[in-house]
Protein backbone atom coordinates (compact mmCIF):
# COMPACT_ATOMS: atom_id res chain seq x y z
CA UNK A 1 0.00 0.00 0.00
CA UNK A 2 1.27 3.72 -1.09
CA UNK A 3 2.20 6.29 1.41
CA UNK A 4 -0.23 9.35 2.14
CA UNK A 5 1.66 12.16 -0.02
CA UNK A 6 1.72 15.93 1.14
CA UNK A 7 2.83 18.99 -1.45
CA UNK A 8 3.86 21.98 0.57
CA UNK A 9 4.73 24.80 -0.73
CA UNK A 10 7.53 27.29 0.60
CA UNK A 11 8.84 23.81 2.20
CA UNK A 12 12.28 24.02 2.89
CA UNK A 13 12.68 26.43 5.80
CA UNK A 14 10.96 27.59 9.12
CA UNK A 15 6.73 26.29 9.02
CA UNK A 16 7.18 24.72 5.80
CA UNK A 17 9.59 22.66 6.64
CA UNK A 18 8.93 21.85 10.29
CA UNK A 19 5.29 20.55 8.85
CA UNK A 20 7.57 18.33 6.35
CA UNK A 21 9.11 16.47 8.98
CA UNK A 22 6.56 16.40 11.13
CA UNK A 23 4.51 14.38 8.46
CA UNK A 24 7.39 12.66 7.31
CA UNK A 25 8.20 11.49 11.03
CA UNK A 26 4.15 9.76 10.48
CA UNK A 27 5.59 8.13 7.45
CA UNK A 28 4.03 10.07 5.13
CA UNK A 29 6.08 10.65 1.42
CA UNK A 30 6.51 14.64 0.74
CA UNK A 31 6.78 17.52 -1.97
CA UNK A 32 8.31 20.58 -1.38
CA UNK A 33 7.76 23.36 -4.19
CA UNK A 34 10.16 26.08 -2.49
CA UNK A 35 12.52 28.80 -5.09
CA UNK A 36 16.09 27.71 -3.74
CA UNK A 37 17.68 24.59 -5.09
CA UNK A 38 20.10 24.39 -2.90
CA UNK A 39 17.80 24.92 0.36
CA UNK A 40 15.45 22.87 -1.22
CA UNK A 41 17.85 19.90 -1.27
CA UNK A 42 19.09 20.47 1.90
CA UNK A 43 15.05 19.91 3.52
CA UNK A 44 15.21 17.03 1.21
CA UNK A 45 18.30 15.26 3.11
CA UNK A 46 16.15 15.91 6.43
CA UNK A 47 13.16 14.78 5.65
CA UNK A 48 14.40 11.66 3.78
CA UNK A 49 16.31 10.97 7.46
CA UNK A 50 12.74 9.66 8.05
CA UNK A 51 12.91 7.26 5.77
CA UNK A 52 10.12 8.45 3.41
CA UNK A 53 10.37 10.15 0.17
CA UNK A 54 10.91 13.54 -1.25
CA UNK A 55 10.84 15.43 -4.61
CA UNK A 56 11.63 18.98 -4.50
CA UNK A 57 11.11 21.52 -7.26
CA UNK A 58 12.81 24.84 -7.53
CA UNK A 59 10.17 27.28 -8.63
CA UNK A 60 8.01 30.01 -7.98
CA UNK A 61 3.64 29.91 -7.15
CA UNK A 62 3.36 32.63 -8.93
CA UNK A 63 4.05 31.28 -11.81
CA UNK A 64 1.40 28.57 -13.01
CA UNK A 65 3.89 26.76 -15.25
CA UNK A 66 6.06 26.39 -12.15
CA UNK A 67 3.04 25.24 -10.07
CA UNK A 68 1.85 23.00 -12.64
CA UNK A 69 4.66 21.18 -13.42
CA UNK A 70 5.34 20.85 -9.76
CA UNK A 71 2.24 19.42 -9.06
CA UNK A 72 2.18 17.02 -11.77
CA UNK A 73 5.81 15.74 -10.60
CA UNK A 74 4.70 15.16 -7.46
CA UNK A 75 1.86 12.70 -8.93
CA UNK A 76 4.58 11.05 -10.96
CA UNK A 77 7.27 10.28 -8.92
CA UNK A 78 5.24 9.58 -5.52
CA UNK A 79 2.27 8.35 -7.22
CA UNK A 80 -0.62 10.83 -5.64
CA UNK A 81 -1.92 13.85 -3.71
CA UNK A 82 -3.17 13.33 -0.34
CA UNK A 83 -2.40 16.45 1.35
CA UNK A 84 -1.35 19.94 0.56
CA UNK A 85 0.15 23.09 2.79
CA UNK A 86 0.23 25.88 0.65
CA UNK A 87 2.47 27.94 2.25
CA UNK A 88 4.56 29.98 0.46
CA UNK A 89 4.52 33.90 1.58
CA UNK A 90 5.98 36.80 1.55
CA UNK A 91 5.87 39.65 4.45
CA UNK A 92 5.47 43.31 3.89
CA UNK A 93 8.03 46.20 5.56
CA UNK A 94 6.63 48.65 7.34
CA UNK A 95 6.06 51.69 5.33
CA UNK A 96 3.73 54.55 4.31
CA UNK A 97 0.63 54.08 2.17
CA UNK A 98 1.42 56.49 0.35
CA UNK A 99 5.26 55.45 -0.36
CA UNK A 100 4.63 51.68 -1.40
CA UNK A 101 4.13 51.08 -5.23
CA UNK A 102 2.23 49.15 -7.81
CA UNK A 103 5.77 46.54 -8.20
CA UNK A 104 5.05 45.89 -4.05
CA UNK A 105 1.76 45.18 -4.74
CA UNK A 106 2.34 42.93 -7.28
CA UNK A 107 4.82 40.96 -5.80
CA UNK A 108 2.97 40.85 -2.56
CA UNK A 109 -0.32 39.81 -4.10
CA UNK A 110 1.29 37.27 -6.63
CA UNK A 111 3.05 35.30 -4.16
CA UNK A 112 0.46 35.34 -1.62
CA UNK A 113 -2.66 35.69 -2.94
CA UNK A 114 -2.34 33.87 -6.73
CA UNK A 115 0.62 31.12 -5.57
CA UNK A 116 -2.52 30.22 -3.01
CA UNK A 117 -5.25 30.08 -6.02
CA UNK A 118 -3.10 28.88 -8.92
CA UNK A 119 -1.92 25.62 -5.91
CA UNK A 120 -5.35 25.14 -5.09
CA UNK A 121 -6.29 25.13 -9.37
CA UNK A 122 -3.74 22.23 -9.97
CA UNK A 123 -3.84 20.24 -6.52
CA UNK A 124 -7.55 19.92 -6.47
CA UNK A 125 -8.38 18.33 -9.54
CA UNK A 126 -5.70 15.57 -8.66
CA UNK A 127 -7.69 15.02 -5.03
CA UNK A 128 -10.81 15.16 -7.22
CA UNK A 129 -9.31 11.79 -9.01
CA UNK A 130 -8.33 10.16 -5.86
CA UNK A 131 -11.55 10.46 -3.89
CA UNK A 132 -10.85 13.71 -1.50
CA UNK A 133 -8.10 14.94 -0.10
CA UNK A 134 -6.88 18.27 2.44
CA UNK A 135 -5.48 21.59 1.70
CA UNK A 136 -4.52 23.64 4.36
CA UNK A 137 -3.39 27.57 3.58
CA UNK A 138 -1.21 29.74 5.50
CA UNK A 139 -3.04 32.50 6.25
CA UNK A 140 -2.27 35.03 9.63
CA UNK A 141 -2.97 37.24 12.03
CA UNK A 142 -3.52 39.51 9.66
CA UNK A 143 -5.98 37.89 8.13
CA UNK A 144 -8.40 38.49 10.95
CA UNK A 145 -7.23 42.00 12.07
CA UNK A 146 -5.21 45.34 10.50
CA UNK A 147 -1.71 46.32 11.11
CA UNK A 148 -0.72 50.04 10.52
CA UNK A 149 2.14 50.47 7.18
CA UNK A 150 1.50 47.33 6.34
CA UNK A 151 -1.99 47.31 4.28
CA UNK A 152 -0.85 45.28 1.43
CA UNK A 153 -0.19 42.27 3.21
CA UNK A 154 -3.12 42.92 5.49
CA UNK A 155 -4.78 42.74 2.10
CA UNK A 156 -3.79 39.57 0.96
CA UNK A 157 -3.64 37.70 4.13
CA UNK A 158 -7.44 38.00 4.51
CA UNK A 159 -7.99 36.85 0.70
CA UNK A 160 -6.32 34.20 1.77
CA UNK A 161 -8.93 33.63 4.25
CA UNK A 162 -11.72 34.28 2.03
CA UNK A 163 -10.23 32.17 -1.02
CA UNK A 164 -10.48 29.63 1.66
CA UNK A 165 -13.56 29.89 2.83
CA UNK A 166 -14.90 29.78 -1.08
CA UNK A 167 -13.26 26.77 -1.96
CA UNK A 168 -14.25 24.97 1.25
CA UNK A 169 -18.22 25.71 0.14
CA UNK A 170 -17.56 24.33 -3.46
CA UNK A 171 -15.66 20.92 -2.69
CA UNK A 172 -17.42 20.11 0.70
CA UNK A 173 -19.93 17.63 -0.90
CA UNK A 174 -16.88 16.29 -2.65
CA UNK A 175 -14.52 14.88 0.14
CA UNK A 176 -11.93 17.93 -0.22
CA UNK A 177 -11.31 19.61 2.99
CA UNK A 178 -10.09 23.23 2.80
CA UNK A 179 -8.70 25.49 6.16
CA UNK A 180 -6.84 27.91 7.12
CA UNK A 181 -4.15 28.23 10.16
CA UNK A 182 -3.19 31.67 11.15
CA UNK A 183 -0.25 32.19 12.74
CA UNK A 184 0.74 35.48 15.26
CA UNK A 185 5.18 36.28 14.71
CA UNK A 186 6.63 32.30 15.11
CA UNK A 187 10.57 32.32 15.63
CA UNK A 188 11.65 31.23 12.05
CA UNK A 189 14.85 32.30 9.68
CA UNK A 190 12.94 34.93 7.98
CA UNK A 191 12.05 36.47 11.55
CA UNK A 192 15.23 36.00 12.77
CA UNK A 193 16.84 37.79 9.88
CA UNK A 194 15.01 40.75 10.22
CA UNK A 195 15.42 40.66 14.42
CA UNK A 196 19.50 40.73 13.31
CA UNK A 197 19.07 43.77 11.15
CA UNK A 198 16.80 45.22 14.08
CA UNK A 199 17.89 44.24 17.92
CA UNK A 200 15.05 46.08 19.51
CA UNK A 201 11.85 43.84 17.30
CA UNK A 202 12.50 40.97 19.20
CA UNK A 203 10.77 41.91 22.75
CA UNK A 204 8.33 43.77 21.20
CA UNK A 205 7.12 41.34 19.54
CA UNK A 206 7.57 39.32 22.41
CA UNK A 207 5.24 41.76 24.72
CA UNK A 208 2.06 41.17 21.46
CA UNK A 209 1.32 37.84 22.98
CA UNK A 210 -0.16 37.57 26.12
CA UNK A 211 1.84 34.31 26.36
CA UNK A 212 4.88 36.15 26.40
CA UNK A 213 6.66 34.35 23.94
CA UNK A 214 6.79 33.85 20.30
CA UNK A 215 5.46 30.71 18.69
CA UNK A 216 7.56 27.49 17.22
CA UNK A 217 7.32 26.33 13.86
CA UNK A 218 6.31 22.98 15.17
CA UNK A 219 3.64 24.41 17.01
CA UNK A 220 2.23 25.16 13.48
CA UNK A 221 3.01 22.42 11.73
CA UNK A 222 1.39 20.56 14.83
CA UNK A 223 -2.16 22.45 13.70
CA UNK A 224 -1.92 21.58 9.91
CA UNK A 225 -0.87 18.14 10.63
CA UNK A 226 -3.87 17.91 12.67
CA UNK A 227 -6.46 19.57 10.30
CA UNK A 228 -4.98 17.45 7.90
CA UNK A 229 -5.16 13.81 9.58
CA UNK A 230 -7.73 14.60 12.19
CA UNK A 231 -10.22 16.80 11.82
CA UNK A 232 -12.47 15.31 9.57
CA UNK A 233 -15.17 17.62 10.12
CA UNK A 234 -13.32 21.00 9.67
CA UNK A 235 -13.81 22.88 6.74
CA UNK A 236 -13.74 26.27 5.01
CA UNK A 237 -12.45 27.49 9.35
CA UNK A 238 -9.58 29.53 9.81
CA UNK A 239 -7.54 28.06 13.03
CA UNK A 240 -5.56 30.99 14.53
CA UNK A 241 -2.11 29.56 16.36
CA UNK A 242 -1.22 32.82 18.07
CA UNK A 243 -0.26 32.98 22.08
CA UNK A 244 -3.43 34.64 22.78
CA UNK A 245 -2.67 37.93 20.51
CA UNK A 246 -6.14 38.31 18.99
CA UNK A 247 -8.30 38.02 22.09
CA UNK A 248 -6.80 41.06 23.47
C-alpha cells in the first residue's frame, strides 16, 4: 500500500519545513515546491532521514507553469496527492501608504494571494481523481485584524482567508477539505533575519502575545498536521495559532 503524499509549498525552511518532517516522522512521502535549489535539497536530506520520500522543485507559485509542473511531478514520482500546505509567503516592511508602489503590490499579491489560487487550481483536480483529499493555507494574524504600514499584506492575508472559505463551500460535498491556520510572529529564519538587522523587534514582539513568547514552527506544523489527519469535520475554518494575541 502507497504512502499518504503531502505537497507543501515554501517547504524548505521555518513552518514549511517543520510541517515536512513532522509528516514525514508519520511516514508520510513529501513535496516541497520552495525557489532555492540548494535549500530545497538540503530539507530534502532531512526529511528523507525519516525514511520516506521527497521530490523537490525549484520554482516560484506565482508562476502557473512552475506550479503545474510541480504538481504534476509530485503525482509522478510519488504516485498521488493526499495532502497539501500551501504555504509559500511573503511579508510586507513597514512603510507609508502612500510610499509603497504598484511593483510591491504585485509581488505581494502574486506570491500570496495567486501562488494560493493557482496551488489550489492544480492540486484539487488531482484530489478530485483520488476520492478527496486536504489543503490547508497559510493564512495570519492579519488575516483576521489590520496592522498600521503594512496594508498590502493585510490585504492579501485575509484573501487568503476568504479564497479559503470559497473553496471549502464548493468541494465540501466532494470529500476535499479546505482550512486555514493563522499564525501570530513564530521564531523562524525569515524572523530572525530581520530581528538581526533590528535588535530592539524581538521583545516587542515578544510583549504582542499575552503568552509572552513567540510561537515554534512545530507548534504550526502541529495544527496543519492535525487539520490534515484529524479533523475530519473542519472545513472552510480559519484556526488561529497565536499565544493569545487576537483576544486582546
Amino acid at each position: 500500500m502507497s504512502r499518504s503524499v503531502i505537497f507543501i509549498t515554501g517547504g524548505n525552511s521555518g513552518i514549511g519545513l517543520a510541517t515536512a518532517l513532522k509528516f514525514a516522522a508519520s511516514g508520510c512521502d513529501v513535496s516541497l515546491l520552495s525557489r532555492r535549489e540548494a535549500e530545497n535539497e538540503r530539507a530534502r536530506s532531512q526529511v528523507e532521514e525519516h525514511g520516506v520520500r521527497c521530490v523537490t522543485f525549484a520554482g516560484d507559485v506565482g508562476r502557473a507553469e512552475d506550479v503545474a509542473a510541480a504538481v504534476d511531478q509530485t503525482c509522478r514520482e510519488l504516485g498521488r496527492l493526499d495532502y497539501a500546505f500551501n504555504n509559500a509567503g511573503i511579508d510586507q516592511q513597514h512603510s507609508s501608504l502612500i510610499s509603497q508602489t504598484e511593483d510591491d503590490y504585485q509581488e505581494i499579491m502574486d506570491t500570496n494571494v495567486k501562488g494560493v489560487w493557482l496551488c489550489m487550481q492544480q492540486q484539487i483536480p488531482r484530489m478530485l481523481e483520488a476520492g478527496g483529499g486536504v489543503i490547508v493555507n497559510t493564512g495570519s494574524v492579519a488575516s483576521l485584524v489590520g496592522s498600521p504600514r503594512m496594508p498590502l499584506y493585510v490585504a492579501s492575508k485575509h484573501a487568503v482567508l476568504g479564497m479559503t472559505r470559497a473553496v471549502a463551500l464548493e468541494y465540501a460535498a466532494k470529500n476535499i477539505r479546505v482550512n486555514a491556520v493563522c499564525p501570530a510572529v513564530v521564531e523562524t529564519p525569515m524572523f530572525r533575519r530581520f530581528v538581526d538587522a533590528k535588535p530592539e523587534v524581538e521583545q516587542t514582539a515578544k510583549v504582542l502575545h499575552p503568552m509572552g513568547r513567540l510561537g515554534t514552527a512545530e507548534e504550526i506544523a502541529s495544527t496543519v498536521y492535525w487539520l490534515c489527519t484529524e479533523a475530519s469535520w473542519t472545513t472552510g475554518q480559519s484556526i488561529t495559532v497565536d499565544g493569545g494575541f487576537t483576544a486582546m
